[in-house]
Every structure is written in structure tokens, then in C-alpha cells.
C-alpha atoms as a PDB file:
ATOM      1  CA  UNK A   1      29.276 -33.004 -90.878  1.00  0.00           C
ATOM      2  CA  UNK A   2      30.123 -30.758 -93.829  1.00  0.00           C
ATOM      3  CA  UNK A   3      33.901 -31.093 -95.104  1.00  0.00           C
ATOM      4  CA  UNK A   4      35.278 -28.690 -97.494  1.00  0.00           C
ATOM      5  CA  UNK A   5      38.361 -29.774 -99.050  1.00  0.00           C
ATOM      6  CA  UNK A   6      40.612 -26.960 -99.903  1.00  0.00           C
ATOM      7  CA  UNK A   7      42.288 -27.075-103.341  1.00  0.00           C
ATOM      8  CA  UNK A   8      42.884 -23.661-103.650  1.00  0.00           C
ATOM      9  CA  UNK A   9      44.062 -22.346-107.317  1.00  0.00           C
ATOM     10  CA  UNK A  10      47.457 -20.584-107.675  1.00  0.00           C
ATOM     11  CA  UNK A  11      46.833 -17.014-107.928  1.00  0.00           C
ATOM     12  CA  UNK A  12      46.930 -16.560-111.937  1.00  0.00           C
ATOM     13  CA  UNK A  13      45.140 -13.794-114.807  1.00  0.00           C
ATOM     14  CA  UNK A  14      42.977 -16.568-115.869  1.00  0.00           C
ATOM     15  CA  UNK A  15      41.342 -18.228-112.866  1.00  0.00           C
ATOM     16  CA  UNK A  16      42.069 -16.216-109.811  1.00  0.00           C
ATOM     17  CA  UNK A  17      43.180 -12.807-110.289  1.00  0.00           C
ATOM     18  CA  UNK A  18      43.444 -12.160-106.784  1.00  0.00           C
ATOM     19  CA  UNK A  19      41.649  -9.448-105.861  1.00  0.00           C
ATOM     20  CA  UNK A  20      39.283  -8.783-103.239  1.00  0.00           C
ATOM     21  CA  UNK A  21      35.498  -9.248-103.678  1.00  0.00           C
ATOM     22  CA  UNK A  22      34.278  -5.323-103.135  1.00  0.00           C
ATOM     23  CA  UNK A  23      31.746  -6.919-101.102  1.00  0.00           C
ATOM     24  CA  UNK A  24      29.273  -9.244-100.568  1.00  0.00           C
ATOM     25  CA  UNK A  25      25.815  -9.260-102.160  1.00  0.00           C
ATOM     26  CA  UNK A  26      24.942 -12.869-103.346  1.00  0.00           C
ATOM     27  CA  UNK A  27      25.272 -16.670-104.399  1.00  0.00           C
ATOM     28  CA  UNK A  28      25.112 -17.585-107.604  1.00  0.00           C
ATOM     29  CA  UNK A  29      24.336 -21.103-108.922  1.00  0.00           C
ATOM     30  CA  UNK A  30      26.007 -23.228-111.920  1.00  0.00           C
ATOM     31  CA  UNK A  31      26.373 -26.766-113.276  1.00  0.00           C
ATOM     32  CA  UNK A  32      29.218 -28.197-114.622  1.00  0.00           C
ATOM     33  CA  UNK A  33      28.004 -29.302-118.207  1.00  0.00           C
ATOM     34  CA  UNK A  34      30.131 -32.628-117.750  1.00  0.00           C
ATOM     35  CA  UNK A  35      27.731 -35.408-117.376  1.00  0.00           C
ATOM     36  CA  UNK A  36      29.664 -37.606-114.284  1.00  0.00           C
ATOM     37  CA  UNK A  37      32.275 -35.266-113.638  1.00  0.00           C
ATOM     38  CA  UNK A  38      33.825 -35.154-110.048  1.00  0.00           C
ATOM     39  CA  UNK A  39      34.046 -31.978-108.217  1.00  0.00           C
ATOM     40  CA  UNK A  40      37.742 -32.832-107.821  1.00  0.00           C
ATOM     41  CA  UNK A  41      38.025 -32.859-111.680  1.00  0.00           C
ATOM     42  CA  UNK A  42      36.574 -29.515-112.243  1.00  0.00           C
ATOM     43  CA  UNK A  43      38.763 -28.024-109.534  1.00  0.00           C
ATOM     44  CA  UNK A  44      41.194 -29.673-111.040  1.00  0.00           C
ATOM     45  CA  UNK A  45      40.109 -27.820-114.471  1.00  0.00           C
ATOM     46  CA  UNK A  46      40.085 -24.546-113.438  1.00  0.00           C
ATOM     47  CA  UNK A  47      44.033 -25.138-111.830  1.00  0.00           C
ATOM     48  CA  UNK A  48      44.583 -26.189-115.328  1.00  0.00           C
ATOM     49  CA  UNK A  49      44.000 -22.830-116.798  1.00  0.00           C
ATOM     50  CA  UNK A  50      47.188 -21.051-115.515  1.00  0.00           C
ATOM     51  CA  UNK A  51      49.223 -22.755-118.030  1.00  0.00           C
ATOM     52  CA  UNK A  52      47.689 -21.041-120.724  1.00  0.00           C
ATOM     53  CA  UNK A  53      49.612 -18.941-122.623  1.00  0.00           C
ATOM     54  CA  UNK A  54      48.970 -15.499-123.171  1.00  0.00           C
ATOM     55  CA  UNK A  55      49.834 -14.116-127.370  1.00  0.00           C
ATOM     56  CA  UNK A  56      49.606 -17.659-128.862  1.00  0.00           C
ATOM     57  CA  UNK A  57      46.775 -18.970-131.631  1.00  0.00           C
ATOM     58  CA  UNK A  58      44.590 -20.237-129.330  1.00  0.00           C
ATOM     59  CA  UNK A  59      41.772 -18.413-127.791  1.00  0.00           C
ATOM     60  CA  UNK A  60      42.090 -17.951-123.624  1.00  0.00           C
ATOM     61  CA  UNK A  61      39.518 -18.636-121.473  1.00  0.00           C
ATOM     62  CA  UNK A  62      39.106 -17.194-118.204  1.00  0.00           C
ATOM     63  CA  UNK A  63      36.501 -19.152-115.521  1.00  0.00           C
ATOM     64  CA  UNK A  64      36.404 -20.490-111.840  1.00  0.00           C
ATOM     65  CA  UNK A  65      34.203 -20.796-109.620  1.00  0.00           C
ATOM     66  CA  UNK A  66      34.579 -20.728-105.594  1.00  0.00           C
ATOM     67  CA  UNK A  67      33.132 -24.524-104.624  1.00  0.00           C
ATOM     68  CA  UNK A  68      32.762 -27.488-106.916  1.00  0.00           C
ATOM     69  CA  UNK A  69      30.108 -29.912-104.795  1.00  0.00           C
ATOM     70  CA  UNK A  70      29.323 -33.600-106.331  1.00  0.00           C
ATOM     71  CA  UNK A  71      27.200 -36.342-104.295  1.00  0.00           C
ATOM     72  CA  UNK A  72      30.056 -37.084-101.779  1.00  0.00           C
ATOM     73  CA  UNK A  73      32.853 -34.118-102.136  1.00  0.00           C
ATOM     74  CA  UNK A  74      32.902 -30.421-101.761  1.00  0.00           C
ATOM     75  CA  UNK A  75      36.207 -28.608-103.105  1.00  0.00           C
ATOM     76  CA  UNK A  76      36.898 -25.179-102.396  1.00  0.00           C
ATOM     77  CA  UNK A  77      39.095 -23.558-105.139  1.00  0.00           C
ATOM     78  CA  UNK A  78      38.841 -19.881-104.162  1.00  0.00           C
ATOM     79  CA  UNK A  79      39.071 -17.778-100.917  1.00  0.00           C
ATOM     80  CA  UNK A  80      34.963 -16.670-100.050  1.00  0.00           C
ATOM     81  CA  UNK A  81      36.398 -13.010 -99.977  1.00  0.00           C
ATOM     82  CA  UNK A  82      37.825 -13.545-103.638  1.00  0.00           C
ATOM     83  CA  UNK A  83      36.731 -12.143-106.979  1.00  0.00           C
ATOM     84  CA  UNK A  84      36.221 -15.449-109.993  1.00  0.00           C
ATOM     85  CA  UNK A  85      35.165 -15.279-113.112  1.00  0.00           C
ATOM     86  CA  UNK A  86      32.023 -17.616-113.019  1.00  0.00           C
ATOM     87  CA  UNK A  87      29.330 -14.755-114.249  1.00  0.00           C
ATOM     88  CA  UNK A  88      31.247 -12.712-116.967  1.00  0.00           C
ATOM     89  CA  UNK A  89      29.160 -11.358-119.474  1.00  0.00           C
ATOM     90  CA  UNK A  90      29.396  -9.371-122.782  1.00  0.00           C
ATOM     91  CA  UNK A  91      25.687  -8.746-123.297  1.00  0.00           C
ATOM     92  CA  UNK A  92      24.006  -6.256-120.230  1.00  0.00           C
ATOM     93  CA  UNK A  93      22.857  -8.149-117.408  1.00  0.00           C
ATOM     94  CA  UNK A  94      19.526  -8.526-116.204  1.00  0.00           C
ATOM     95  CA  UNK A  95      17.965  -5.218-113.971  1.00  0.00           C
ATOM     96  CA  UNK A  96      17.454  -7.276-110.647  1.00  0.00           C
ATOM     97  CA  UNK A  97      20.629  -8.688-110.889  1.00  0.00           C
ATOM     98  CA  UNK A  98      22.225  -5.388-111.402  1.00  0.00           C
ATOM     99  CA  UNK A  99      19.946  -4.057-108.287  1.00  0.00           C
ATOM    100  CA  UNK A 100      21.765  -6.934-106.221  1.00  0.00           C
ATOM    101  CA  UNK A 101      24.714  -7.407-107.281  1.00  0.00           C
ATOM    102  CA  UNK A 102      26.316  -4.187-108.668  1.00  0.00           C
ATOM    103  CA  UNK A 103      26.927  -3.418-112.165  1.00  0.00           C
ATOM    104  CA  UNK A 104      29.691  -6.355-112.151  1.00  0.00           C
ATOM    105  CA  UNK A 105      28.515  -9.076-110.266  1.00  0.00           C
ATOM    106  CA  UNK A 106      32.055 -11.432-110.253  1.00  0.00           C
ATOM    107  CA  UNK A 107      33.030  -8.801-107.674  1.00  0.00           C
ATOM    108  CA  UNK A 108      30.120  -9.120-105.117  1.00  0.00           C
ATOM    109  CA  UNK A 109      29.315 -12.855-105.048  1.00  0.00           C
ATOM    110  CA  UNK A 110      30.463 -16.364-104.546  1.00  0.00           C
ATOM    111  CA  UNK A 111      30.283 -18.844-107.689  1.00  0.00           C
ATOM    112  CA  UNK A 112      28.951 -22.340-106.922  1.00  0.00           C
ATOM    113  CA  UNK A 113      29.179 -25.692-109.359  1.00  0.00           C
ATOM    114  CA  UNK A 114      27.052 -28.711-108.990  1.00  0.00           C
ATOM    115  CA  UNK A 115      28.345 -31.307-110.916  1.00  0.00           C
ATOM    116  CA  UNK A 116      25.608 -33.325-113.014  1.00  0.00           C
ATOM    117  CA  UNK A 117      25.202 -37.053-113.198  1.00  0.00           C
ATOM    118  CA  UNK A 118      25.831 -38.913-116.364  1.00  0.00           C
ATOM    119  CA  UNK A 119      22.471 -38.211-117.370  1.00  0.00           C
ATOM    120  CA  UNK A 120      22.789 -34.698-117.279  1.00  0.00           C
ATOM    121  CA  UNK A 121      20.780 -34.751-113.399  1.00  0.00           C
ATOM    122  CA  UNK A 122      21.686 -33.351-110.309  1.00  0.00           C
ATOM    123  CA  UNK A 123      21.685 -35.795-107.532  1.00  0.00           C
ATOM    124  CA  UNK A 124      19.752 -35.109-104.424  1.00  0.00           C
ATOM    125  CA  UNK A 125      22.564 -35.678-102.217  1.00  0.00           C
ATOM    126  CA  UNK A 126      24.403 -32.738-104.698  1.00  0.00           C
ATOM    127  CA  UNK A 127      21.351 -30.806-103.976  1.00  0.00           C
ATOM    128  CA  UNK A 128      21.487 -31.169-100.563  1.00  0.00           C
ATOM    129  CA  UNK A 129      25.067 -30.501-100.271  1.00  0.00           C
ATOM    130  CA  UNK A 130      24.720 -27.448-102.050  1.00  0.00           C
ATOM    131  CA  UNK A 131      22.656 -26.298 -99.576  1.00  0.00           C
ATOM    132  CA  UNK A 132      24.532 -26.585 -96.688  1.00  0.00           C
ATOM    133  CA  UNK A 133      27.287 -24.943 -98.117  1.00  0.00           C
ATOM    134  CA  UNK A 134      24.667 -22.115 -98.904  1.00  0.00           C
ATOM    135  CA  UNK A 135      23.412 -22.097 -95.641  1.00  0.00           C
ATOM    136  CA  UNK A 136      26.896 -22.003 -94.246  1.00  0.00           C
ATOM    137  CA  UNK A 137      28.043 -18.889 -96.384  1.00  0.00           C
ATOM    138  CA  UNK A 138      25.346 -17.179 -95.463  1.00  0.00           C
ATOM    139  CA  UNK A 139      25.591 -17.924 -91.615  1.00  0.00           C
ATOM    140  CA  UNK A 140      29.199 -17.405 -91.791  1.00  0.00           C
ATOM    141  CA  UNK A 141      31.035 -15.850 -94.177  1.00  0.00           C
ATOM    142  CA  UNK A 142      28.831 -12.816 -94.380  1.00  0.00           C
ATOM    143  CA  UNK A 143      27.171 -13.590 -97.306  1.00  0.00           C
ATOM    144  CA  UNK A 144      23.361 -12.670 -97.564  1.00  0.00           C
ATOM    145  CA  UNK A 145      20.037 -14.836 -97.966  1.00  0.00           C
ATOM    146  CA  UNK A 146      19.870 -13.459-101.981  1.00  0.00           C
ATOM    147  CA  UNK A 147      20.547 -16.427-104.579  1.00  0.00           C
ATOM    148  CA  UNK A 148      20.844 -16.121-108.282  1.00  0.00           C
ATOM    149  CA  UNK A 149      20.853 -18.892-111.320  1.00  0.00           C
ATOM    150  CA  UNK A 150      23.953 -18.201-113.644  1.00  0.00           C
ATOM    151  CA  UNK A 151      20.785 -17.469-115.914  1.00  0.00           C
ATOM    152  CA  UNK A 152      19.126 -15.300-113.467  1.00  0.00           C
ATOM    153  CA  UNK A 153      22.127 -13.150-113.720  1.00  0.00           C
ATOM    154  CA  UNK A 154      23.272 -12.741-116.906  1.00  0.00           C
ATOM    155  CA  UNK A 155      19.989 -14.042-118.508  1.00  0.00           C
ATOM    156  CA  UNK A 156      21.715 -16.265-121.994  1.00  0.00           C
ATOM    157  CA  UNK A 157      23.047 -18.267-120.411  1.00  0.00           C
ATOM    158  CA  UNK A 158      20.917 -21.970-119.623  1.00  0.00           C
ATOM    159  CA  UNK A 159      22.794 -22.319-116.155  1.00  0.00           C
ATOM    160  CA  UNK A 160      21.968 -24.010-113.884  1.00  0.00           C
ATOM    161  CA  UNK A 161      20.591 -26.243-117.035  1.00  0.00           C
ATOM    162  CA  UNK A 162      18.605 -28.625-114.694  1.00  0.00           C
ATOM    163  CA  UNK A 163      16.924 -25.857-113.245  1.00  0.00           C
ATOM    164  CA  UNK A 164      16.588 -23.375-116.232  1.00  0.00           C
ATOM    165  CA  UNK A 165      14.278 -27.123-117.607  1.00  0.00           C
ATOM    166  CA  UNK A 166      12.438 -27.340-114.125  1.00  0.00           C
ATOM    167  CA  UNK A 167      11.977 -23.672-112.083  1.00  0.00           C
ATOM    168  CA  UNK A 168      10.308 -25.451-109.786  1.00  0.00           C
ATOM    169  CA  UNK A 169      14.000 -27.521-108.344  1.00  0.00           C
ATOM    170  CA  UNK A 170      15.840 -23.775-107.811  1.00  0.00           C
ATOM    171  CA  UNK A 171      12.594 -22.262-105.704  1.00  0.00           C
ATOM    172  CA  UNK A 172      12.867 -26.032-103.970  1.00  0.00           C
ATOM    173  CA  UNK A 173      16.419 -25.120-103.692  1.00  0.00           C
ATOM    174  CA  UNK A 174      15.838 -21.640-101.724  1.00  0.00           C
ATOM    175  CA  UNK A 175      13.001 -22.722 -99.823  1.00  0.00           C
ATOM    176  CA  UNK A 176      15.327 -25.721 -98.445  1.00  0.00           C
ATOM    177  CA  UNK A 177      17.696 -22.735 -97.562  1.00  0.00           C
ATOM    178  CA  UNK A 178      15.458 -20.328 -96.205  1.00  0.00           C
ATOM    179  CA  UNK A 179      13.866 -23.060 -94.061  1.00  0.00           C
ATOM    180  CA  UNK A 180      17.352 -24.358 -92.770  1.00  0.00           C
ATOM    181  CA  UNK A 181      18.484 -20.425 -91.926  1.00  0.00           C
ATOM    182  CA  UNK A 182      14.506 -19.853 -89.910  1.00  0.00           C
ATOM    183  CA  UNK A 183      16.306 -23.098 -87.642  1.00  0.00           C
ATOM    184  CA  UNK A 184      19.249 -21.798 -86.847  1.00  0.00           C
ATOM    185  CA  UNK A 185      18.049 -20.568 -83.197  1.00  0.00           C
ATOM    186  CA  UNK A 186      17.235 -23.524 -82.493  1.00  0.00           C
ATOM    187  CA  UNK A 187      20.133 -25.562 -83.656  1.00  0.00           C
ATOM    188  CA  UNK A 188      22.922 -23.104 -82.487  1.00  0.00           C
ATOM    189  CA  UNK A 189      25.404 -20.992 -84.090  1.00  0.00           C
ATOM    190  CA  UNK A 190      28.113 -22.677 -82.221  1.00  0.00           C
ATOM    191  CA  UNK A 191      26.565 -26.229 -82.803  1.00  0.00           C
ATOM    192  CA  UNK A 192      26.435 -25.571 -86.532  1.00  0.00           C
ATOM    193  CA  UNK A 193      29.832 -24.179 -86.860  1.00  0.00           C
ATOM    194  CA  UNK A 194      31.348 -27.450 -85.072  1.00  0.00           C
ATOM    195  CA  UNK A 195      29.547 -29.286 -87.933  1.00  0.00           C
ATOM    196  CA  UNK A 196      31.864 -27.228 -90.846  1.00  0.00           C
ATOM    197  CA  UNK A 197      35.316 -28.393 -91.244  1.00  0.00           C
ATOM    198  CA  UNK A 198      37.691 -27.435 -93.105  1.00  0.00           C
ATOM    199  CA  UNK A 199      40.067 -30.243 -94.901  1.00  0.00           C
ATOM    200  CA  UNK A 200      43.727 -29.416 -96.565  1.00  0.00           C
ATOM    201  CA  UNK A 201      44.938 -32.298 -99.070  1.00  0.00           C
ATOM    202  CA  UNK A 202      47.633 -34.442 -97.406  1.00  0.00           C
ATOM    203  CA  UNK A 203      50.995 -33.757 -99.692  1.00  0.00           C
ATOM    204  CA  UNK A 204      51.983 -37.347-101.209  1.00  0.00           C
ATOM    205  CA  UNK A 205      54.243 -39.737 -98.073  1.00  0.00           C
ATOM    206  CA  UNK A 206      56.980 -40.921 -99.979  1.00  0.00           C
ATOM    207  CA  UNK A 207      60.350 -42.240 -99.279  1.00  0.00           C
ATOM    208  CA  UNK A 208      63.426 -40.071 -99.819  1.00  0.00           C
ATOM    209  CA  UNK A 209      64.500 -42.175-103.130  1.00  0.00           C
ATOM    210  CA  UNK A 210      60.883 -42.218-104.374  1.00  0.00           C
ATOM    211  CA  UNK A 211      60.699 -38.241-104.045  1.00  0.00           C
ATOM    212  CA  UNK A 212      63.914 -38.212-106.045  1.00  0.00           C
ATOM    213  CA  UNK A 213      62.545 -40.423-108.910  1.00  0.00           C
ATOM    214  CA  UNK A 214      59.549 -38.402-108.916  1.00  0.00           C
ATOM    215  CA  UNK A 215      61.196 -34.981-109.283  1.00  0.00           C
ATOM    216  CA  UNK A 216      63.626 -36.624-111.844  1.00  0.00           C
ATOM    217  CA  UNK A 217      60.402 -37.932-113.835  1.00  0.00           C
ATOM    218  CA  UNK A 218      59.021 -34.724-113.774  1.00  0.00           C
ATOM    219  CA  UNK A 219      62.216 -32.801-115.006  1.00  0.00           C
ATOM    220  CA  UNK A 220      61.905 -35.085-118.107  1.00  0.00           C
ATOM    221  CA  UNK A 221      58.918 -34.782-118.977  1.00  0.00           C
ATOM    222  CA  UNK A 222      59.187 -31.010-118.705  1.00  0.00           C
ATOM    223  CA  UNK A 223      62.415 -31.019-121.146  1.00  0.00           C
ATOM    224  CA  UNK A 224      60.440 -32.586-123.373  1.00  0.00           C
ATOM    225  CA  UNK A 225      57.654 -30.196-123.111  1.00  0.00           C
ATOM    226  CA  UNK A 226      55.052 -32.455-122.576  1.00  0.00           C
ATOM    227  CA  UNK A 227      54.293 -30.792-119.389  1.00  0.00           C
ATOM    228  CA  UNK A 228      54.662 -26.472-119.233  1.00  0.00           C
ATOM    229  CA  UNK A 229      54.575 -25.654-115.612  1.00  0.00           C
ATOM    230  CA  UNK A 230      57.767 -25.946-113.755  1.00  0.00           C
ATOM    231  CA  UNK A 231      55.447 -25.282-110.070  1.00  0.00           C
ATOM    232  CA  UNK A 232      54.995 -29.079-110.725  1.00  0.00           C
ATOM    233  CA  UNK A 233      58.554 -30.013-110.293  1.00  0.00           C
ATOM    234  CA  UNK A 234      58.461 -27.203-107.095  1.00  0.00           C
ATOM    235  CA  UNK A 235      55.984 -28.770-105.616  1.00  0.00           C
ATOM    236  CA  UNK A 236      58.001 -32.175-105.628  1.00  0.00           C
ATOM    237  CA  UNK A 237      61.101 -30.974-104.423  1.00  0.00           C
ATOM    238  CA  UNK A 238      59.335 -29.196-101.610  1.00  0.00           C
ATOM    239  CA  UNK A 239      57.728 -32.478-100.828  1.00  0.00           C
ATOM    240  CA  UNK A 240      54.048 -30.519-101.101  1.00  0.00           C
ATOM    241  CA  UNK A 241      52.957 -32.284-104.140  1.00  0.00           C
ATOM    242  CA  UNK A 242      49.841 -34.114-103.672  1.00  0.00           C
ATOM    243  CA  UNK A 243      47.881 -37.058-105.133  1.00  0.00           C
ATOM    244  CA  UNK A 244      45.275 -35.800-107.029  1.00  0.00           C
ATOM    245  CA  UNK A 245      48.243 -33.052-108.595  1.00  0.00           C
ATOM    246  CA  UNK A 246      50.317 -36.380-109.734  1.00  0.00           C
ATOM    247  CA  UNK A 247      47.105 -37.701-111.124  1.00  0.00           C
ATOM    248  CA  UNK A 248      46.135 -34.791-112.896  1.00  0.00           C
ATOM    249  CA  UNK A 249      49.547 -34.695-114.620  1.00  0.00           C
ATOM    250  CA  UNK A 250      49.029 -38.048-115.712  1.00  0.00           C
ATOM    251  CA  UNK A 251      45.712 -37.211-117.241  1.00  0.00           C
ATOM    252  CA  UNK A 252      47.200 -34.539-118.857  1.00  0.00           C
ATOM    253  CA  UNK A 253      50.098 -36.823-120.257  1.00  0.00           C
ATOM    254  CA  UNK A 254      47.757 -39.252-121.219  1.00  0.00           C
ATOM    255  CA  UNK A 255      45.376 -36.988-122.648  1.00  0.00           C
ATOM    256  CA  UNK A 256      48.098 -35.991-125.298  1.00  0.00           C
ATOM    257  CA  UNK A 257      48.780 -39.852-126.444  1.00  0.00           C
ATOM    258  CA  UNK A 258      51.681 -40.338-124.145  1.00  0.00           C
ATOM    259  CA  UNK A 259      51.403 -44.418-123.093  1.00  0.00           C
END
């Protein structure tokens, strides 16, 4: 069975602008480029870039991607009939990509990350998640059989790194797709749709007074700026926070030398 864990990203200008995809024309294909990164961590990541601030020093970046799949988890971060920002590009993009996709191709496809083993790999089982959740786009979320590299798209950019190394692992990739689609009589549309579900994160069970120390934790830490986003301390007091939220503000704490 094929879950997909919905972590969707808070509509924001720098990782989900909210707008509708103007339709759909393809699939395109990343890695992570974090050697034994979790597909909850990069969803995690791209939640992360709301809080940036728009005027200050620092330069803004604007990225997300639709799925994030690892060996044993696939997050969803944006709605299939969103727009992300996962295939950007300054430079012109390649002519077949532009024959496929339309002359911006963030608006016409759906952005997938495989995350890479600490030796820079993609695990089979990654693989092979990745392409069920192709074949499942394509069977049902009106998405068609045409599947782009990151590289294939914009053409500078080594993405999918793995494959941009070893052609011969994407054509693998599609011909594992393409073979699983030419099946689909014979397995069923309803059959295969049972085996797709669909999985919300459970908000954190707490008791009353440990909800209340929570939210007054949070309100603390906020005062003292050392977190920016006050949706946090929403989310608590609504009693919709949820545990791998709490544990990404802790990384974030900890990340800035708070013990």
C-alpha cells in the first residue's frame, strides 16, 4: 500500500504561492543534495522558508517541491493542482522541454524529491517508491506519461545527480513506469486506487496543563526572538500542533546554540 503523508506548506511568496497549475503536462525529477536526509526533513525545509523576511541583507530563496519520497516515507507538501518553484530558471530552457511543458514549466508540472543516502545513492526502495507515486499521478491526478530530469528541463542544472552520473537508472526509471501503467487493465483502476491512501499528521495528545506549558514555552521563546513565526504559538493554542512541528522548532532552537 502506498501512504502519502500530507504536510502541506502554509500558503506563502516563497514556497507556495498558491496559484493554480495552468495545467498539466509533466513530472519532473530531483534529489535532495543532503546525503541521509529524511523526506520529513526536507518537507520540513521548504515550511521553513515562510519565515524569511522580505527587504533584509540576506538573499531569499524561493523552492518546493510537491512530494519528498525516502526508503520508507512519502510527504506531500503541495496540492497536485498547485504551481512550486522546483524548476525556476534564469538561463532559456531546453527546446523539448519548452515543447512539453510550456514556456514556464513550474506552472504545468508536479516537482518530485528523492532523498539520497549518505553516500550520495538513491535507494532502490526510494526508486521504487518514486515510481508508484509516478504511476499514481499519472493514473489519477491527470497527469500524463511525459517525465523530465530537473536537468532535462532546464539543462545546468546536475539534477537528478545520480542519474545525470548514470542515464541508464532514469530510462530504468521510465521503463519501470511505463511497464507498471501497460498493467493497469489487468490490475484494476479500482484495485489500485484502494492501494493509495492518503495520511494527515495526528496533532500532538496532550493534557490540558501540558498544552498550557507548551503555548507558554512558545510565547517565550518568541519574546525573545529566537523563534519569528507566531502560527507556532496558533497552532498550540488551537491544539493542531503536531510532533514533527515541535521537533522542528527544536532543531531550529538548537541549530542557533540554544542548550
Amino acid at each position: 500500500m502506498l501512504t502519502i503523508k500530507q504536510q502541506l506548506i502554509p500558503v506563502n511568496r516563497f514556497s507556495r504561492p498558491g496559484k493554480k497549475l495552468v495545467a498539466k503536462r509533466g513530472i519532473v525529477m530531483h534529489y535532495t543534495a543532503d546525503p541521509g536526509a529524511s523526506a520529513q526533513a526536507i518537507g520540513n525545509y521548504f515550511i521553513s522558508l515562510k519565515n524569511q523576511k522580505s527587504g533584509d541583507s540576506t538573499t531569499n530563496r524561493y523552492a518546493s517541491a510537491h512530494i519528498q519520497i525516502d526508503r520508507t516515507t512519502i510527504v506531500q507538501s503541495l496540492p497536485f493542482d498547485e504551481m512550486g518553484y522546483h524548476c525556476g530558471s534564469k538561463q532559456p530552457y531546453l527546446t523539448e522541454a519548452l515543447a512539453k511543458l510550456g514556456s514556464y514549466p513550474n506552472n504545468s508540472t508536479v516537482g518530485i524529491e528523492m532523498c539520497i543516502e549518505t553516500d550520495g545513492a538513491i535507494h532502490e526502495d526510494t526508486f521504487n517508491n518514486a515510481v508508484d507515486l509516478v504511476v499514481y499521478l499519472i493514473q489519477h491526478e491527470g497527469f500524463p506519461e511525459v517525465i523530465f530530469t530537473h536537468k532535462g528541463v532546464v539543462g545546468w542544472k546536475d539534477c537528478p545527480l545520480p542519474w545525470v552520473k548514470n542515464p541508464s537508472e532514469f530510462e530504468r526509471f521510465k521503463q519501470r513506469v511505463h511497464s507498471r501503467l501497460e498493467t493497469r487493465d489487468s490490475i484494476g483502476q479500482d484495485n489500485l486506487q484502494d492501494s493509495i491512501t492518503f495520511e494527515e499528521e495526528e496533532h500532538l495528545n496532550l493534557s490540558v496543563n501540558q498544552w498550557t506549558i507548551l503555548i507558554n514555552q512558545l510565547k517565550e521563546l518568541y519574546n525573545k526572538k529566537l523563534i519569528t513565526d507566531y502560527t507556532w504559538i496558533d497552532k498550540a493554542v488551537a491544539k493542531k500542533l503536531t510532533a514533527s512541528e515541535l521537533l522542528f522548532i527544536n532543531t531550529v532552537i538548537i541549530n542557533r546554540g540554544i542548550k
